[in-house]
Protein backbone atom coordinates (compact mmCIF):
# COMPACT_ATOMS: atom_id res chain seq x y z
CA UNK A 1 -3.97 -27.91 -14.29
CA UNK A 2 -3.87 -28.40 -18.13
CA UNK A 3 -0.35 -27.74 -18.10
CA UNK A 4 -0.03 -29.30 -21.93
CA UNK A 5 -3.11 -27.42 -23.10
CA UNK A 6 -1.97 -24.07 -21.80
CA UNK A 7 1.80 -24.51 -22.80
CA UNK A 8 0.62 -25.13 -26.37
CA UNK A 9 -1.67 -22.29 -26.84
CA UNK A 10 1.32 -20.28 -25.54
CA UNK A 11 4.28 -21.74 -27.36
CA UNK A 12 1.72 -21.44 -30.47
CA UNK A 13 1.40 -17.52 -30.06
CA UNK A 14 4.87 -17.02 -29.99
CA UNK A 15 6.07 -19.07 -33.08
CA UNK A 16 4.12 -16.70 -35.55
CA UNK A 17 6.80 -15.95 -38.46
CA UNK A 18 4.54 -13.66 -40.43
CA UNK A 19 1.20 -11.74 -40.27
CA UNK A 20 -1.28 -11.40 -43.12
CA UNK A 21 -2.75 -7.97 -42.05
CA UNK A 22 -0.43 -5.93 -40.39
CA UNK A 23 -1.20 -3.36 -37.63
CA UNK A 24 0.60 -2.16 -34.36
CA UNK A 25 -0.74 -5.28 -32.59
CA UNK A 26 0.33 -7.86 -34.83
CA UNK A 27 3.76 -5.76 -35.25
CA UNK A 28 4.19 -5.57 -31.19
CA UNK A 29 4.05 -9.79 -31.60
CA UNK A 30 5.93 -10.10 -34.72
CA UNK A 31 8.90 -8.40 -33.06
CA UNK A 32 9.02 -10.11 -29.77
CA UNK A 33 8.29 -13.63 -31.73
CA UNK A 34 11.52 -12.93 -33.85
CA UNK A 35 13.15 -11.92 -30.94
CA UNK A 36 12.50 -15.10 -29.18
CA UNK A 37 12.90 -17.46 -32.61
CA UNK A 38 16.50 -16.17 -32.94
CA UNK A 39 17.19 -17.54 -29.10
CA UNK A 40 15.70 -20.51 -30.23
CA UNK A 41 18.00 -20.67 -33.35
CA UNK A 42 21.49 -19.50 -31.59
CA UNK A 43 23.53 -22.19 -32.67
CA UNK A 44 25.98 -20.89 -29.25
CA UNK A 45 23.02 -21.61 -26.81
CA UNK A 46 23.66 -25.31 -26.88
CA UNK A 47 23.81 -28.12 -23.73
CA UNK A 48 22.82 -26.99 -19.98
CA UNK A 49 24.44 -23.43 -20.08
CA UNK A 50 22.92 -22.29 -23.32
CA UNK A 51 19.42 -24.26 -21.76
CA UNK A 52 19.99 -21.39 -18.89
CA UNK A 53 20.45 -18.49 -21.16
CA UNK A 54 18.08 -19.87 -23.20
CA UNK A 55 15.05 -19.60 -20.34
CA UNK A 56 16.20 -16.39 -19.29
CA UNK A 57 15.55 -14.72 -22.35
CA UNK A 58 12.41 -16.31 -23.09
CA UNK A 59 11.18 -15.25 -19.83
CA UNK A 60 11.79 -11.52 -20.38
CA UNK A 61 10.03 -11.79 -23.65
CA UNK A 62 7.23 -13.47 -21.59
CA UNK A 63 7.00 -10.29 -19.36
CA UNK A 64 7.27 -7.84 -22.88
CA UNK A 65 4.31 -10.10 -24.38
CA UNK A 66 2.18 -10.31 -21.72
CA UNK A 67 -0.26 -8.20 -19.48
CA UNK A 68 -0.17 -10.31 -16.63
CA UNK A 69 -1.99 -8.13 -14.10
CA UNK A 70 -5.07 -7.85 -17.21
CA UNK A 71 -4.34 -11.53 -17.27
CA UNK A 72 -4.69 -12.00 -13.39
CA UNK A 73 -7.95 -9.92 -13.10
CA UNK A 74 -9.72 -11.73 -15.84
CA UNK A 75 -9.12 -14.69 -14.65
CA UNK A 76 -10.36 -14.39 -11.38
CA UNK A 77 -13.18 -11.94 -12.48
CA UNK A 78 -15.92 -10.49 -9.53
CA UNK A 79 -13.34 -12.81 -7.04
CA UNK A 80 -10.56 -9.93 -7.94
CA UNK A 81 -12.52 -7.62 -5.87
CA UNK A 82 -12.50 -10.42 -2.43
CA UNK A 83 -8.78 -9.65 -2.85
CA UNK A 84 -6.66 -7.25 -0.51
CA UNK A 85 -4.24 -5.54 -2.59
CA UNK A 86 -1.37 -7.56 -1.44
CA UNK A 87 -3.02 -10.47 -1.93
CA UNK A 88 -3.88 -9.23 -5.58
CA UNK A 89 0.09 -8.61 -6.00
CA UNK A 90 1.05 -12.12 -4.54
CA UNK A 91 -1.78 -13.68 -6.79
CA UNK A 92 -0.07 -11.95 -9.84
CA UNK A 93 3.41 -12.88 -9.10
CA UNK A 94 2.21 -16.66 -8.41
CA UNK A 95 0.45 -16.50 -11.50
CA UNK A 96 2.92 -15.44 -13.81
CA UNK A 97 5.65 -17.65 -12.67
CA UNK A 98 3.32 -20.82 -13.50
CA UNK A 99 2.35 -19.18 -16.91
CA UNK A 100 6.15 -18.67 -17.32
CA UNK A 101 6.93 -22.21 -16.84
CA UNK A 102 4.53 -23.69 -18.71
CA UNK A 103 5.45 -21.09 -21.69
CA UNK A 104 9.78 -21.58 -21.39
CA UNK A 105 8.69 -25.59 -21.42
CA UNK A 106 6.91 -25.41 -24.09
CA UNK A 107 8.76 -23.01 -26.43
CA UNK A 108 11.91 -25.16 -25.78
CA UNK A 109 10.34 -27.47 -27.49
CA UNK A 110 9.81 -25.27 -30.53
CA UNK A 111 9.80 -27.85 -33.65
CA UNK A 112 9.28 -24.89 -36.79
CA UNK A 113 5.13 -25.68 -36.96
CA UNK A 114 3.53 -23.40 -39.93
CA UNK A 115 1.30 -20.68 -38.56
CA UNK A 116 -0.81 -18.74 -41.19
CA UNK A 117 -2.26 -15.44 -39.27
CA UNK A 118 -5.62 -14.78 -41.18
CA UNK A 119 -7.49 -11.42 -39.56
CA UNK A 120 -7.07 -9.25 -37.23
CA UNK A 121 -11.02 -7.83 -35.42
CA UNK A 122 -11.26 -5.40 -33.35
CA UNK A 123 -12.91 -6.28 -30.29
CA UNK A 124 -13.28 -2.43 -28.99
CA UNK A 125 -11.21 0.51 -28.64
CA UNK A 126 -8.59 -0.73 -26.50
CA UNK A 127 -8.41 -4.44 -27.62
CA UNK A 128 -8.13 -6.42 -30.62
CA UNK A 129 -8.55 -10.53 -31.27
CA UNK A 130 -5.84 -11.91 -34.11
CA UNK A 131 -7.07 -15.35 -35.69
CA UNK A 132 -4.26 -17.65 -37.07
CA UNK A 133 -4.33 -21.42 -37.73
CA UNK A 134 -1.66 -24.08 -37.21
CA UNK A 135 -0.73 -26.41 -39.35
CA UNK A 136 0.86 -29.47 -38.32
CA UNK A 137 1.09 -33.14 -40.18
CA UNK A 138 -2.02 -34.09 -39.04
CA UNK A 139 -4.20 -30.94 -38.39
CA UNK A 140 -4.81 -27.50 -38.82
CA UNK A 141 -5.40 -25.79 -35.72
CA UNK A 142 -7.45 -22.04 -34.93
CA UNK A 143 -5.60 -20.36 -32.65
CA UNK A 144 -7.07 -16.53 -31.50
CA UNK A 145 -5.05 -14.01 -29.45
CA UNK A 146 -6.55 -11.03 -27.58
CA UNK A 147 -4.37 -7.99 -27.13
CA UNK A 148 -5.09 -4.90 -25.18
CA UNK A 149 -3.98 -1.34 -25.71
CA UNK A 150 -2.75 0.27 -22.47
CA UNK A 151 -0.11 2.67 -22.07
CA UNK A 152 0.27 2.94 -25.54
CA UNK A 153 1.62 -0.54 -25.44
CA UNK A 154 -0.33 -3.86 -27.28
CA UNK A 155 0.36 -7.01 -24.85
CA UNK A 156 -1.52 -10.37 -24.45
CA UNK A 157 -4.30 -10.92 -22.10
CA UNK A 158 -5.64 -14.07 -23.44
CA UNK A 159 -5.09 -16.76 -26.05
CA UNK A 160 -8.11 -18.96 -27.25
CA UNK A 161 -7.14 -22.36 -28.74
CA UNK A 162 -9.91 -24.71 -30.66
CA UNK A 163 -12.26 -22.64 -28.84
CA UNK A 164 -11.06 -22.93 -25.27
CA UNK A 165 -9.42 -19.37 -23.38
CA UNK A 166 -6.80 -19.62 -21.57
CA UNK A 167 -8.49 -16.97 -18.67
CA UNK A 168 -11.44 -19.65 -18.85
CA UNK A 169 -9.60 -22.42 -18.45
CA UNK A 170 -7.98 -21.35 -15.13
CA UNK A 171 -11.26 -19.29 -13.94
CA UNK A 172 -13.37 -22.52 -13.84
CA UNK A 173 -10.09 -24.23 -11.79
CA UNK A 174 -9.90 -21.20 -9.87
CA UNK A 175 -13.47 -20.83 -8.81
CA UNK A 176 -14.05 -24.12 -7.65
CA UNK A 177 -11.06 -23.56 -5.16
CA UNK A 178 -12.94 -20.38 -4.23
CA UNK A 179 -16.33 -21.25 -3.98
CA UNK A 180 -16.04 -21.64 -0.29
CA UNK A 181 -12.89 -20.50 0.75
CA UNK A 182 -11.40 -17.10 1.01
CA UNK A 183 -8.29 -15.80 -1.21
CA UNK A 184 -5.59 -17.45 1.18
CA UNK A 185 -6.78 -21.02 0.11
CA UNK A 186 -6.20 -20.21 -3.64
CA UNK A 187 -2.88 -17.92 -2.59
CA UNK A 188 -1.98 -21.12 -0.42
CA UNK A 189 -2.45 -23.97 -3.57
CA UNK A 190 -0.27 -21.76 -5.78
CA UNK A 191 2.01 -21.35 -3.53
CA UNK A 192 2.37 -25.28 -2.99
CA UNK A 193 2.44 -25.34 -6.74
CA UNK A 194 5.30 -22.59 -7.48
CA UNK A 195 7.44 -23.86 -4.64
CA UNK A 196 7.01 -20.46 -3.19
CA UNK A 197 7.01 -19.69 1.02
């Protein structure tokens, strides 16, 4: 899977310093991306031990940031409904420890990019789509983050980089494992994947 791509689009939404139009949503991120940059910063969470800490914290901003059950059902769309309810929970967990991974790697590697947020649009009621662009030495980047509203809580459900989702990057990898096989071959090659029994 596009490990890279999906790392980057993550360790991008977290590394936003500043918002130009505030509102709950880009608050909600703001917080948990200082919250995360100040980890990243800790001049005690040095070497192999502060490494440790260092993932552990990231990770439980991963689960405050993101919806990963919305996540989960979007990316496997109509196949969400093939699922039994425990295999909708097993998919979930399996998912979110792979998104996890590929998020701690990347934000480890955290090297102070500029991100300049630009709008926030409000996709409906209950979600909104934040545009931002990254600036690096040799590019500037457009990055676009869907949040939904649930619970009275904004998380992530999606992150679109350069015009490719993260939900519709793993759908298409997702489907073709599905096309003609039932849930237990796709809970089965995560499973493999995670290093889970």
């Amino acid at each position: 899977m596009k490990k890279t791509l999906i790392g980057s689009m993550l360790l991008i939404w977290l590394m936003a310093p500043l918002f130009a139009f505030a509102g709950v949503p880009l608050d909600t991120v703001k917080a948990n991306a200082n919250s995360v940059l100040e980890v990243l910063r800790d001049p005690k969470l040095k070497g192999e031990a502060g490494r440790k800490v260092k993932e552990q914290k990231i990770q439980a901003a991963a689960e405050k940031l993101f919806d990963f059950v919305e996540l989960s059902k979007r990316t496997l769309g109509l196949s969400w409904n093939n699922f039994t309810p425990e295999q909708r929970k097993e998919f979930v967990q399996l998912f979110e420890g792979i998104l996890k991974d590929a998020y701690v790697d990347k934000i480890l590697a955290y090297s102070n990019e500029q991100i300049n947020f630009t709008k926030e649009v409000p996709l409906s009621e209950t979600t909104v789509e934040v545009d931002s662009v990254v600036v690096t030495k040799g590019a500037q980047v457009p990055i676009n983050y869907r949040v939904i509203k649930k619970d009275n809580e904004w998380r992530v459900y999606d992150v679109v980089i350069e015009g490719v989702s993260l939900i519709n990057n793993y759908r298409t990898q997702f489907r073709e494992i599905l096309g003609n096989n039932p849930p237990e071959k796709l809970l089965e090659t995560l499973r493999k994947k995670t290093g889970a029994k």
